[in-house]
PDB file of N, CA and C in Angstrom:
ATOM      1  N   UNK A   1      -4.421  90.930 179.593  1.00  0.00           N
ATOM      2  CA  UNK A   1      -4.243  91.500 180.906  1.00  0.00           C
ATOM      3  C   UNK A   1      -3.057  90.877 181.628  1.00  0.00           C
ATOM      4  N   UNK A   2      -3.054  89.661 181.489  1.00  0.00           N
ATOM      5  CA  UNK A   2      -1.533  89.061 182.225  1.00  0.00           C
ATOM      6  C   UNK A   2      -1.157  89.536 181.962  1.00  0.00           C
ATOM      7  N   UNK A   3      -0.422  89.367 180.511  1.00  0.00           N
ATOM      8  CA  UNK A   3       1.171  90.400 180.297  1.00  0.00           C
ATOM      9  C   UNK A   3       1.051  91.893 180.448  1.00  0.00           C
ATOM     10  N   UNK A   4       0.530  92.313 180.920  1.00  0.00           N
ATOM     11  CA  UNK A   4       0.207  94.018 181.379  1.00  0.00           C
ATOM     12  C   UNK A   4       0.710  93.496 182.663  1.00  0.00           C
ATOM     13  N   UNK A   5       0.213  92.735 183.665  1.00  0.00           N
ATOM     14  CA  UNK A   5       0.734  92.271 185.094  1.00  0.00           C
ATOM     15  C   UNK A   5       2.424  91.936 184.862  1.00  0.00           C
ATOM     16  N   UNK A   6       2.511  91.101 184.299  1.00  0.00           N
ATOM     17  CA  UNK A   6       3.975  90.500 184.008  1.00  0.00           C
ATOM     18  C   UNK A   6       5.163  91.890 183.651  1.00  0.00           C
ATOM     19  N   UNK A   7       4.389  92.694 182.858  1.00  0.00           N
ATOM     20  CA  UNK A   7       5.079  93.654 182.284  1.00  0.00           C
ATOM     21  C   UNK A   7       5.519  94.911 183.799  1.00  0.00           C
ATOM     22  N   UNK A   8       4.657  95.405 184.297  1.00  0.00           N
ATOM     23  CA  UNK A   8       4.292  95.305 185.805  1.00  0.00           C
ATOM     24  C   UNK A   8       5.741  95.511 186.527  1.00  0.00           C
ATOM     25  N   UNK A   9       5.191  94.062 186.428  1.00  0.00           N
ATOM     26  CA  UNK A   9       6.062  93.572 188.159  1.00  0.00           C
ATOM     27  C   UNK A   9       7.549  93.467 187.351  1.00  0.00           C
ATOM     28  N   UNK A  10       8.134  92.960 186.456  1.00  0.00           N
ATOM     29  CA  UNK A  10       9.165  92.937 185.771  1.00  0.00           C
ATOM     30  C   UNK A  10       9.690  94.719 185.801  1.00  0.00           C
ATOM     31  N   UNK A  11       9.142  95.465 185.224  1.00  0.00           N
ATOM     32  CA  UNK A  11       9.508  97.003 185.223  1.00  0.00           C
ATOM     33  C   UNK A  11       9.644  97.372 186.359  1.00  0.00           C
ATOM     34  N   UNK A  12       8.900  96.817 187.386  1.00  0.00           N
ATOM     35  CA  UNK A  12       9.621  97.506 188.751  1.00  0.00           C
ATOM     36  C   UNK A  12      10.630  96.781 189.784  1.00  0.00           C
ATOM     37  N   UNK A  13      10.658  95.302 189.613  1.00  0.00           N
ATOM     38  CA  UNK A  13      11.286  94.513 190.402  1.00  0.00           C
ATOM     39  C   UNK A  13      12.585  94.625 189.619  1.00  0.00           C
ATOM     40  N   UNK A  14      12.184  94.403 188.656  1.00  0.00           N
ATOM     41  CA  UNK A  14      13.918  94.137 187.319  1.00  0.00           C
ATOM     42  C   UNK A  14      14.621  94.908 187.168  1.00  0.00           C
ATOM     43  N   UNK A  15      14.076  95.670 186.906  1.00  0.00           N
ATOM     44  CA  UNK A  15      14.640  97.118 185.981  1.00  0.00           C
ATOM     45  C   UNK A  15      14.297  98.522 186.717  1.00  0.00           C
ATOM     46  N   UNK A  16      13.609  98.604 187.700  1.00  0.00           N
ATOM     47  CA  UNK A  16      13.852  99.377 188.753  1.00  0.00           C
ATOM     48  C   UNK A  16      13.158 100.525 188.225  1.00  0.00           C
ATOM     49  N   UNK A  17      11.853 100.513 187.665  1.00  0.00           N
ATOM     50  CA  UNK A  17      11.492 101.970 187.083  1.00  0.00           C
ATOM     51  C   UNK A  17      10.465 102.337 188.266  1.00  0.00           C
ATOM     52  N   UNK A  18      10.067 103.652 188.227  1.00  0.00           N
ATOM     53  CA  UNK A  18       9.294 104.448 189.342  1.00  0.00           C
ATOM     54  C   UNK A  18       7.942 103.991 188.704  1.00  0.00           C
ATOM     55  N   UNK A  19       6.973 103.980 189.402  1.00  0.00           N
ATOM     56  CA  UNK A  19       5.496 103.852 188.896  1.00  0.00           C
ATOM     57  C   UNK A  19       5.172 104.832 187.939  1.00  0.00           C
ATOM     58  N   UNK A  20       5.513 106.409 187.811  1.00  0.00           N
ATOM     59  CA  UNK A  20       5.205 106.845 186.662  1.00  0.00           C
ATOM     60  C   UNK A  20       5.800 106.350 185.468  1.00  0.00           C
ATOM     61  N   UNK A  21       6.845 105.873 185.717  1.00  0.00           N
ATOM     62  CA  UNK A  21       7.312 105.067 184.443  1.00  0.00           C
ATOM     63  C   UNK A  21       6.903 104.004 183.680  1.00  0.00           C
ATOM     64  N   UNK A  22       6.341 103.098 184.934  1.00  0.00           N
ATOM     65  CA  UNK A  22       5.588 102.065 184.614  1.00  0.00           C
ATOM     66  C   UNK A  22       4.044 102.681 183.949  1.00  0.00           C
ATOM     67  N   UNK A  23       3.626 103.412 184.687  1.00  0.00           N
ATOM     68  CA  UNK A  23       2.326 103.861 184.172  1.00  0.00           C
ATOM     69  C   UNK A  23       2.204 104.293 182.556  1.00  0.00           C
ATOM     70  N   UNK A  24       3.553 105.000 182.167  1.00  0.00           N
ATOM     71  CA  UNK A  24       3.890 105.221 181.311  1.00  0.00           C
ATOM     72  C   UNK A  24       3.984 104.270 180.260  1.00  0.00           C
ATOM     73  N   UNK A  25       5.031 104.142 180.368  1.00  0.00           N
ATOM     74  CA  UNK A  25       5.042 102.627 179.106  1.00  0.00           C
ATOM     75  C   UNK A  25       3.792 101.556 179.199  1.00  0.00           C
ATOM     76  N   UNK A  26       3.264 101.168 180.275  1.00  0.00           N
ATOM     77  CA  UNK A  26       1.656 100.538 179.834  1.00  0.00           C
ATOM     78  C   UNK A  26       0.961 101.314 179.229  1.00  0.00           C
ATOM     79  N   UNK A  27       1.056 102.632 179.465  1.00  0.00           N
ATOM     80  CA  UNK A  27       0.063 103.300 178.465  1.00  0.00           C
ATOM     81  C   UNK A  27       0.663 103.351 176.746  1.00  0.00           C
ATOM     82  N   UNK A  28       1.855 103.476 177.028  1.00  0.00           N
ATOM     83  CA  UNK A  28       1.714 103.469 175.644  1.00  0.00           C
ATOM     84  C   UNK A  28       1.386 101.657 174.611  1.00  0.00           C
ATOM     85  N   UNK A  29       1.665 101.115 175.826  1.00  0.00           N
ATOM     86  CA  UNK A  29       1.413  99.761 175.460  1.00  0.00           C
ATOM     87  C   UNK A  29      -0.336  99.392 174.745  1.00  0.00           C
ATOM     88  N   UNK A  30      -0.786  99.521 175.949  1.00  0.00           N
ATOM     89  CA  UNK A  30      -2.107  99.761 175.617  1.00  0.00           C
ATOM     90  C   UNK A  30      -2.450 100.527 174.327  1.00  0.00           C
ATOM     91  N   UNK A  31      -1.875 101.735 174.180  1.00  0.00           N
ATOM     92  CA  UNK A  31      -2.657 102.441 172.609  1.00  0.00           C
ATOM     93  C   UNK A  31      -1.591 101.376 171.498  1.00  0.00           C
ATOM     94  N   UNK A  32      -0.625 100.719 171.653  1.00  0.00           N
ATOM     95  CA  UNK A  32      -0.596  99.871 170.555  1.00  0.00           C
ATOM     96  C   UNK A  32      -0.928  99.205 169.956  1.00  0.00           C
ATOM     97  N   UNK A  33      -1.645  97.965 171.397  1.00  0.00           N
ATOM     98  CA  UNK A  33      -2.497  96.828 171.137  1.00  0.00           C
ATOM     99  C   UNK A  33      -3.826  96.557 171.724  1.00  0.00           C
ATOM    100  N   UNK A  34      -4.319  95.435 171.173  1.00  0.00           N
ATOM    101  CA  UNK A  34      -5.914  95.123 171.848  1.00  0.00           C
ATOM    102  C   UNK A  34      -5.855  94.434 173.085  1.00  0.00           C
ATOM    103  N   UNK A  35      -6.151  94.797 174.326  1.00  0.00           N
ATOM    104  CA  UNK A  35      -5.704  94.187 175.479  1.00  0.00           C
ATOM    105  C   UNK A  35      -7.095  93.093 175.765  1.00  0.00           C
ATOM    106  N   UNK A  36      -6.765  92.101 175.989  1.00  0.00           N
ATOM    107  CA  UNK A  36      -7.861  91.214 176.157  1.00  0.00           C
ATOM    108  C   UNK A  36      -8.114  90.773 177.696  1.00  0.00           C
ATOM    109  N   UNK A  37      -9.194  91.250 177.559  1.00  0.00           N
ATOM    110  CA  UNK A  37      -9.413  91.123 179.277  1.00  0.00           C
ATOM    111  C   UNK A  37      -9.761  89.745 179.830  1.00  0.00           C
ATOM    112  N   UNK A  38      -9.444  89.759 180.948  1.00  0.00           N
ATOM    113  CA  UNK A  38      -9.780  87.626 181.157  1.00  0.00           C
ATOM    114  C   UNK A  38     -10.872  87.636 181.918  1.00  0.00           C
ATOM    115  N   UNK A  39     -11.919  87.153 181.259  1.00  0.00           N
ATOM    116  CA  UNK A  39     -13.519  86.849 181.299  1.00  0.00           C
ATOM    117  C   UNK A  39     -13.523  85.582 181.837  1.00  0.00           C
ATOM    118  N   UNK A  40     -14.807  85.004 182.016  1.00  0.00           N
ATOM    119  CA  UNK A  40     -15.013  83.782 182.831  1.00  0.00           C
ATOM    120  C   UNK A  40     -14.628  82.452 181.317  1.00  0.00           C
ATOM    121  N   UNK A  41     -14.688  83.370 180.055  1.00  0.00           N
ATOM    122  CA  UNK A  41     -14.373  82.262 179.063  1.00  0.00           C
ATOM    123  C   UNK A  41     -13.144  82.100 179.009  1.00  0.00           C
ATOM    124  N   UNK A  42     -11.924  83.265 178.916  1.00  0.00           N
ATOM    125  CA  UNK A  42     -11.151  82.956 178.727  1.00  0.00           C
ATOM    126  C   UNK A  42     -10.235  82.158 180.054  1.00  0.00           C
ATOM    127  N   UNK A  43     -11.307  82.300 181.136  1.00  0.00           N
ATOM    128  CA  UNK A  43     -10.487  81.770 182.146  1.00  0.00           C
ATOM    129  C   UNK A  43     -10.888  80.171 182.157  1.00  0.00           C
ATOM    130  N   UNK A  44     -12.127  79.568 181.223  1.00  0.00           N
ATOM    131  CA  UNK A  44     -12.070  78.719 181.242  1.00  0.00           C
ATOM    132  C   UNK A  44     -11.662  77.591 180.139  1.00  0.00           C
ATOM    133  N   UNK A  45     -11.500  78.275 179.428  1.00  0.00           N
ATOM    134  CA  UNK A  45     -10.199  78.030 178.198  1.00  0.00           C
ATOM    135  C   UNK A  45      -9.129  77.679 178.765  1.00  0.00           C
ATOM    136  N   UNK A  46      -8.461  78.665 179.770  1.00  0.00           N
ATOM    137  CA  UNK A  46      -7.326  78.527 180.011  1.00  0.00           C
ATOM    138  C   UNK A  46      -7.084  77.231 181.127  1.00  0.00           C
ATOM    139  N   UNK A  47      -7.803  77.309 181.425  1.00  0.00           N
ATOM    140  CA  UNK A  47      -7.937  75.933 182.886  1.00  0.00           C
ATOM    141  C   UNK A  47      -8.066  74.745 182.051  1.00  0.00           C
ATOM    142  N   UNK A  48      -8.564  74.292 180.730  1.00  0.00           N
ATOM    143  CA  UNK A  48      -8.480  73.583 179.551  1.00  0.00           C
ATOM    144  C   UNK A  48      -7.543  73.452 179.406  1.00  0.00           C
ATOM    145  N   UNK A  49      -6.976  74.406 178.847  1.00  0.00           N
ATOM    146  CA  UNK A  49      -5.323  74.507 178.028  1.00  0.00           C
ATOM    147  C   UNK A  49      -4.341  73.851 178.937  1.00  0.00           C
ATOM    148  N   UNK A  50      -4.694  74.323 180.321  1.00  0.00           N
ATOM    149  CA  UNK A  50      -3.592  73.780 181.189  1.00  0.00           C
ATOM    150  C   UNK A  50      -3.444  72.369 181.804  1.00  0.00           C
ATOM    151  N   UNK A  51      -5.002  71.728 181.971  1.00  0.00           N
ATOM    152  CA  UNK A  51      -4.704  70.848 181.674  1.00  0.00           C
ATOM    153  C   UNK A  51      -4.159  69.921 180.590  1.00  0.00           C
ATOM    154  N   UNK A  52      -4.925  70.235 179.500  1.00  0.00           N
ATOM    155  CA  UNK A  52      -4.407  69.540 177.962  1.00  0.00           C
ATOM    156  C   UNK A  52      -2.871  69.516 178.228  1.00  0.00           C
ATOM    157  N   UNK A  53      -2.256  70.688 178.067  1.00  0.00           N
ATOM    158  CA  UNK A  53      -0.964  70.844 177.502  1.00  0.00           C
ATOM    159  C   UNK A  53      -0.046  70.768 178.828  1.00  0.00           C
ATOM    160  N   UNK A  54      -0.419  71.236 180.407  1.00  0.00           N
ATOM    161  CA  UNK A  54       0.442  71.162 181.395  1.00  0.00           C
ATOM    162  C   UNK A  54       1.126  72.423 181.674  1.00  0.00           C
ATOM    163  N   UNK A  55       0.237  73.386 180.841  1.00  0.00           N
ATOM    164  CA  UNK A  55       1.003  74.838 181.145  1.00  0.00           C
ATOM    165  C   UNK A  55       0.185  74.966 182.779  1.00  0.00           C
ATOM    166  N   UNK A  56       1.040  76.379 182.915  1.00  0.00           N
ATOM    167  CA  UNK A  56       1.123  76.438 184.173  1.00  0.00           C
ATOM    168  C   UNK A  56      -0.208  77.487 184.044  1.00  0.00           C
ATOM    169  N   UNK A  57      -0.950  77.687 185.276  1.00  0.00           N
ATOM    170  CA  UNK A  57      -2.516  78.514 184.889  1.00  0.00           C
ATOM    171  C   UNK A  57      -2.457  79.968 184.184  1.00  0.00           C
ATOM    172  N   UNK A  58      -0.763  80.531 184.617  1.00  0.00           N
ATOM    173  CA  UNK A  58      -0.807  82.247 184.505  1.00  0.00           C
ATOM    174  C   UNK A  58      -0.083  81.811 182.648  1.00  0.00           C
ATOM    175  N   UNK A  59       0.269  81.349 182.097  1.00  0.00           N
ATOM    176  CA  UNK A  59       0.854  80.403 181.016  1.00  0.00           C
ATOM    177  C   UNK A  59      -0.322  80.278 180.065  1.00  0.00           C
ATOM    178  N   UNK A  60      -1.341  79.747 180.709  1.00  0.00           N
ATOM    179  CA  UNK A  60      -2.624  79.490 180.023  1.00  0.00           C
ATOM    180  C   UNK A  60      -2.993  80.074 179.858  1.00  0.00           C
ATOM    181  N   UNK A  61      -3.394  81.547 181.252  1.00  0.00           N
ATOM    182  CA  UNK A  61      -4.129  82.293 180.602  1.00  0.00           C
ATOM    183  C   UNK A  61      -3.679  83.485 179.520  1.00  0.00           C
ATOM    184  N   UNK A  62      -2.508  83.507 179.254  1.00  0.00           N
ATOM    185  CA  UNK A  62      -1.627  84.053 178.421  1.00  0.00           C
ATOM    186  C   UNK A  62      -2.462  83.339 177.023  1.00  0.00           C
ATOM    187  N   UNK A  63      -2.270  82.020 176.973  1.00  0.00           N
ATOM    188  CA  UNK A  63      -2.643  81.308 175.912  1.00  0.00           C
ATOM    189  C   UNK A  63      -3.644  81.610 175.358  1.00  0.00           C
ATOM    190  N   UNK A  64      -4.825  81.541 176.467  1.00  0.00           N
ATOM    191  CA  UNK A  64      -6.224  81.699 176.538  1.00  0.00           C
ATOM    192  C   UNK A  64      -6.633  83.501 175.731  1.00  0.00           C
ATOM    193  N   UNK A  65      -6.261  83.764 176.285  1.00  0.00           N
ATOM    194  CA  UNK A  65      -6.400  85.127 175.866  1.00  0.00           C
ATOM    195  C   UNK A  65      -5.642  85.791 174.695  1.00  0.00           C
ATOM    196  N   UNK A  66      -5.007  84.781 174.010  1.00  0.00           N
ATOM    197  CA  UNK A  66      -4.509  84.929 172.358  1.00  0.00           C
ATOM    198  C   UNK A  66      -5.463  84.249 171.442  1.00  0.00           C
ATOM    199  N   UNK A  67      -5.725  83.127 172.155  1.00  0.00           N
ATOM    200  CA  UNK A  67      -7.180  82.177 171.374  1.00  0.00           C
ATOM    201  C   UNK A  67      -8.242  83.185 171.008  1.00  0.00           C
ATOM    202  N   UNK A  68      -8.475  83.774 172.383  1.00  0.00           N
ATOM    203  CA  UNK A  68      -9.995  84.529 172.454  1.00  0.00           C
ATOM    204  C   UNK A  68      -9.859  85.692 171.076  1.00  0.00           C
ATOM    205  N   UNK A  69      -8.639  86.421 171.222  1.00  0.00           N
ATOM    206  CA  UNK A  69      -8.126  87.804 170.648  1.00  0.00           C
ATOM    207  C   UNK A  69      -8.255  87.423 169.233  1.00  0.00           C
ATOM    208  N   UNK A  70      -7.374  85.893 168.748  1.00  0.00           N
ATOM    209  CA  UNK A  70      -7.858  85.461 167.258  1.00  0.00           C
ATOM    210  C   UNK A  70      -6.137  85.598 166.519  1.00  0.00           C
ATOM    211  N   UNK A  71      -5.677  85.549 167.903  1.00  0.00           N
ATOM    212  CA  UNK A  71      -4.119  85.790 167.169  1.00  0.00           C
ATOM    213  C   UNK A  71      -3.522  84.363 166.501  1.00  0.00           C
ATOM    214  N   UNK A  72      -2.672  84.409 165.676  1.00  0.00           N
ATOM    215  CA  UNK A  72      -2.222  83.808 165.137  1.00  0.00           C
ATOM    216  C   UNK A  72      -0.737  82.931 165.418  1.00  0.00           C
ATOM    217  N   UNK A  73       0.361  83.774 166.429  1.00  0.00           N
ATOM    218  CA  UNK A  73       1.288  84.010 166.259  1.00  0.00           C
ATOM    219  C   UNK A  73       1.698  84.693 168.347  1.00  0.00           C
ATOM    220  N   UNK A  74       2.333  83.657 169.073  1.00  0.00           N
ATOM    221  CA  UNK A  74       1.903  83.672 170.520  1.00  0.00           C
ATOM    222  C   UNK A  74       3.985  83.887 170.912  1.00  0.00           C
ATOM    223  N   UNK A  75       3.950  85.277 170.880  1.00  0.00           N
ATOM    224  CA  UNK A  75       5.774  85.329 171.520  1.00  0.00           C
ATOM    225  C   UNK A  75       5.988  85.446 172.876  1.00  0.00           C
ATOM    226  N   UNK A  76       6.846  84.094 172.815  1.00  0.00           N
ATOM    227  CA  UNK A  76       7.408  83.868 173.949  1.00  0.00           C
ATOM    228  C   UNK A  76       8.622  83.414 174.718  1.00  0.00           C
ATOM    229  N   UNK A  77       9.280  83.225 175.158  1.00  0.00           N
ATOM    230  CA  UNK A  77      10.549  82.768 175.911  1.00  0.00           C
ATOM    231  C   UNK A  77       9.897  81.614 176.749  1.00  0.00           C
ATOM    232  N   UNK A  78       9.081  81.547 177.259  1.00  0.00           N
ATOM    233  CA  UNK A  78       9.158  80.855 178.687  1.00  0.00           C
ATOM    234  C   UNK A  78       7.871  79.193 178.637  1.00  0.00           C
ATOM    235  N   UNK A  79       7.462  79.451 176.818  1.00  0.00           N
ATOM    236  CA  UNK A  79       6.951  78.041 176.435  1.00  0.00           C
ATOM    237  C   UNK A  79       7.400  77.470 175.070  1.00  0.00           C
ATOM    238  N   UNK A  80       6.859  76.840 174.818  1.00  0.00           N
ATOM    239  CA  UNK A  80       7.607  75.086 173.648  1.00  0.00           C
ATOM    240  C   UNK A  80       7.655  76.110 172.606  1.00  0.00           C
ATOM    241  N   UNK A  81       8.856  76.668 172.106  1.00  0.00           N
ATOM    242  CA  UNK A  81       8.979  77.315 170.721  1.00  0.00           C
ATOM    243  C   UNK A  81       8.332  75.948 169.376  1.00  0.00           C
ATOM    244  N   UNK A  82       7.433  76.524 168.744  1.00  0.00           N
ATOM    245  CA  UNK A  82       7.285  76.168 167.450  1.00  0.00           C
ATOM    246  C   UNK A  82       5.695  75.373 168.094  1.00  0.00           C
ATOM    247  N   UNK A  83       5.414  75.220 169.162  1.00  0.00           N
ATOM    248  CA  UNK A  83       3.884  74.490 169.524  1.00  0.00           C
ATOM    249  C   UNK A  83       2.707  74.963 168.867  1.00  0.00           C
ATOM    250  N   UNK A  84       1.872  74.113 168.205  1.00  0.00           N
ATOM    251  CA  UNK A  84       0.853  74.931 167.931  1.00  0.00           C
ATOM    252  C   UNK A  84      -0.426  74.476 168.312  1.00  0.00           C
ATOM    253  N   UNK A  85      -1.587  75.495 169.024  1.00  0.00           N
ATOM    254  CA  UNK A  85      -2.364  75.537 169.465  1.00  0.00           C
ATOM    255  C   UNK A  85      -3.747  75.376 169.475  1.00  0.00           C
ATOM    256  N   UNK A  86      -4.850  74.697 169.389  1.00  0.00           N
ATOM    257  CA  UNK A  86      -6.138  74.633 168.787  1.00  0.00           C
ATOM    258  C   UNK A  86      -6.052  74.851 166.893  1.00  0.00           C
ATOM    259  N   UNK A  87      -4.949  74.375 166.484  1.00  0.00           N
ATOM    260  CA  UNK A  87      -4.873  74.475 165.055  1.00  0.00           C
ATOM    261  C   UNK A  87      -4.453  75.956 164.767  1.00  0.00           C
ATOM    262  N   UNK A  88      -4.642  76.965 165.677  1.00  0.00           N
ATOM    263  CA  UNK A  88      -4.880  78.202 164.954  1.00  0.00           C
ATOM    264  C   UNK A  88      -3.535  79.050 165.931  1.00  0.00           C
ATOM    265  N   UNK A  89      -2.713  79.079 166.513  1.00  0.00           N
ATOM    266  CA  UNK A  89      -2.263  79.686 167.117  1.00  0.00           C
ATOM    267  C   UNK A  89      -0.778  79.041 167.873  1.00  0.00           C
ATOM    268  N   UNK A  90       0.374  79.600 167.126  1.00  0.00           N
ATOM    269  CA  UNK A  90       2.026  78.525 166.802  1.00  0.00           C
ATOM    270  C   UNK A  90       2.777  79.574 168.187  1.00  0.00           C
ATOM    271  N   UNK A  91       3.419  79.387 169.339  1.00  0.00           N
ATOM    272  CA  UNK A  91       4.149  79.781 169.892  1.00  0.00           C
ATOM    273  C   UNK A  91       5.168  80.028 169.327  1.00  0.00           C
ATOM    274  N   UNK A  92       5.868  80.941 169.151  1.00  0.00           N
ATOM    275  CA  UNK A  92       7.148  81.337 168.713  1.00  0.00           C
ATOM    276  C   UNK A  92       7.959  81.719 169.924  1.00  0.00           C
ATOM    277  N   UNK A  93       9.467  81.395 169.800  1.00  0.00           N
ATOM    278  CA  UNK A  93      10.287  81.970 170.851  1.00  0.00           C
ATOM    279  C   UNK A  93      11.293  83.251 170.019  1.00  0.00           C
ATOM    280  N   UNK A  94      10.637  84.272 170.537  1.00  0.00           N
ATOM    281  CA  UNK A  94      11.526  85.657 169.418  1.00  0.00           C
ATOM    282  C   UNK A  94      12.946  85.783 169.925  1.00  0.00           C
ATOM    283  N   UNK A  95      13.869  85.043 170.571  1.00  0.00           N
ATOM    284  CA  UNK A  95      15.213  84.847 170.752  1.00  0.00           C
ATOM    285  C   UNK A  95      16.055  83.288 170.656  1.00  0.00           C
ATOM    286  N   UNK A  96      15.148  82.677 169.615  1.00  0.00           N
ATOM    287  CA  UNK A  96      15.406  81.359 169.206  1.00  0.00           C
ATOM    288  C   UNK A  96      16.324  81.841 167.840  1.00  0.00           C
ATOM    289  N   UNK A  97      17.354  81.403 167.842  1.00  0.00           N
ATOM    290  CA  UNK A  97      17.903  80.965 166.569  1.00  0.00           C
ATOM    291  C   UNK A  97      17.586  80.513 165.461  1.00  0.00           C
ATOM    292  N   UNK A  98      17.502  80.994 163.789  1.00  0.00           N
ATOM    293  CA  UNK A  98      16.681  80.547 162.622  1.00  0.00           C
ATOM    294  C   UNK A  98      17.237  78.898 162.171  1.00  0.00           C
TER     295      UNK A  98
END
């Protein structure tokens, strides 16, 4: 659900699209992937995470809600390229250099 928010406010503040547009591309977002909704677990995962690691809470719950989902593989720009997470889950930065 964060990055549905993030995705959001970025499409209309950034890039200047009309709300049907936005409505648009979340939808198609949504039929791509499994959107994980933030429950009282994953919100308390994430309040974990943020302490442990020092991410920031909206950071965590990003985190939190890849843990819950069972992902493997967490893309991002805006945390520790190559970190990895409860053993099971490696941040990648997809505009990092090989």
């Amino acid at each position: 659900m964060q990055e549905l928010n993030e995705i959001a406010h970025v499409a209309r503040r950034k890039i200047s699209l009309s709300w049907t547009e936005v409505h648009t591309f979340l939808s198609a977002i949504r039929a791509l992937l499994a959107v994980q909704p933030v429950t009282i677990a994953v919100h308390d995962t994430a309040l974990a995470l943020a302490e442990r690691h020092g991410f920031s809470i909206y950071h965590a719950l990003i985190v939190a809600a890849a843990l819950h989902a069972g992902c493997d593989t967490l893309w991002s720009e805006d945390m520790q390229h190559g970190m990895l997470i409860e053993s099971t889950l490696r941040i990648v930065n997809p505009f990092r250099g090989a």
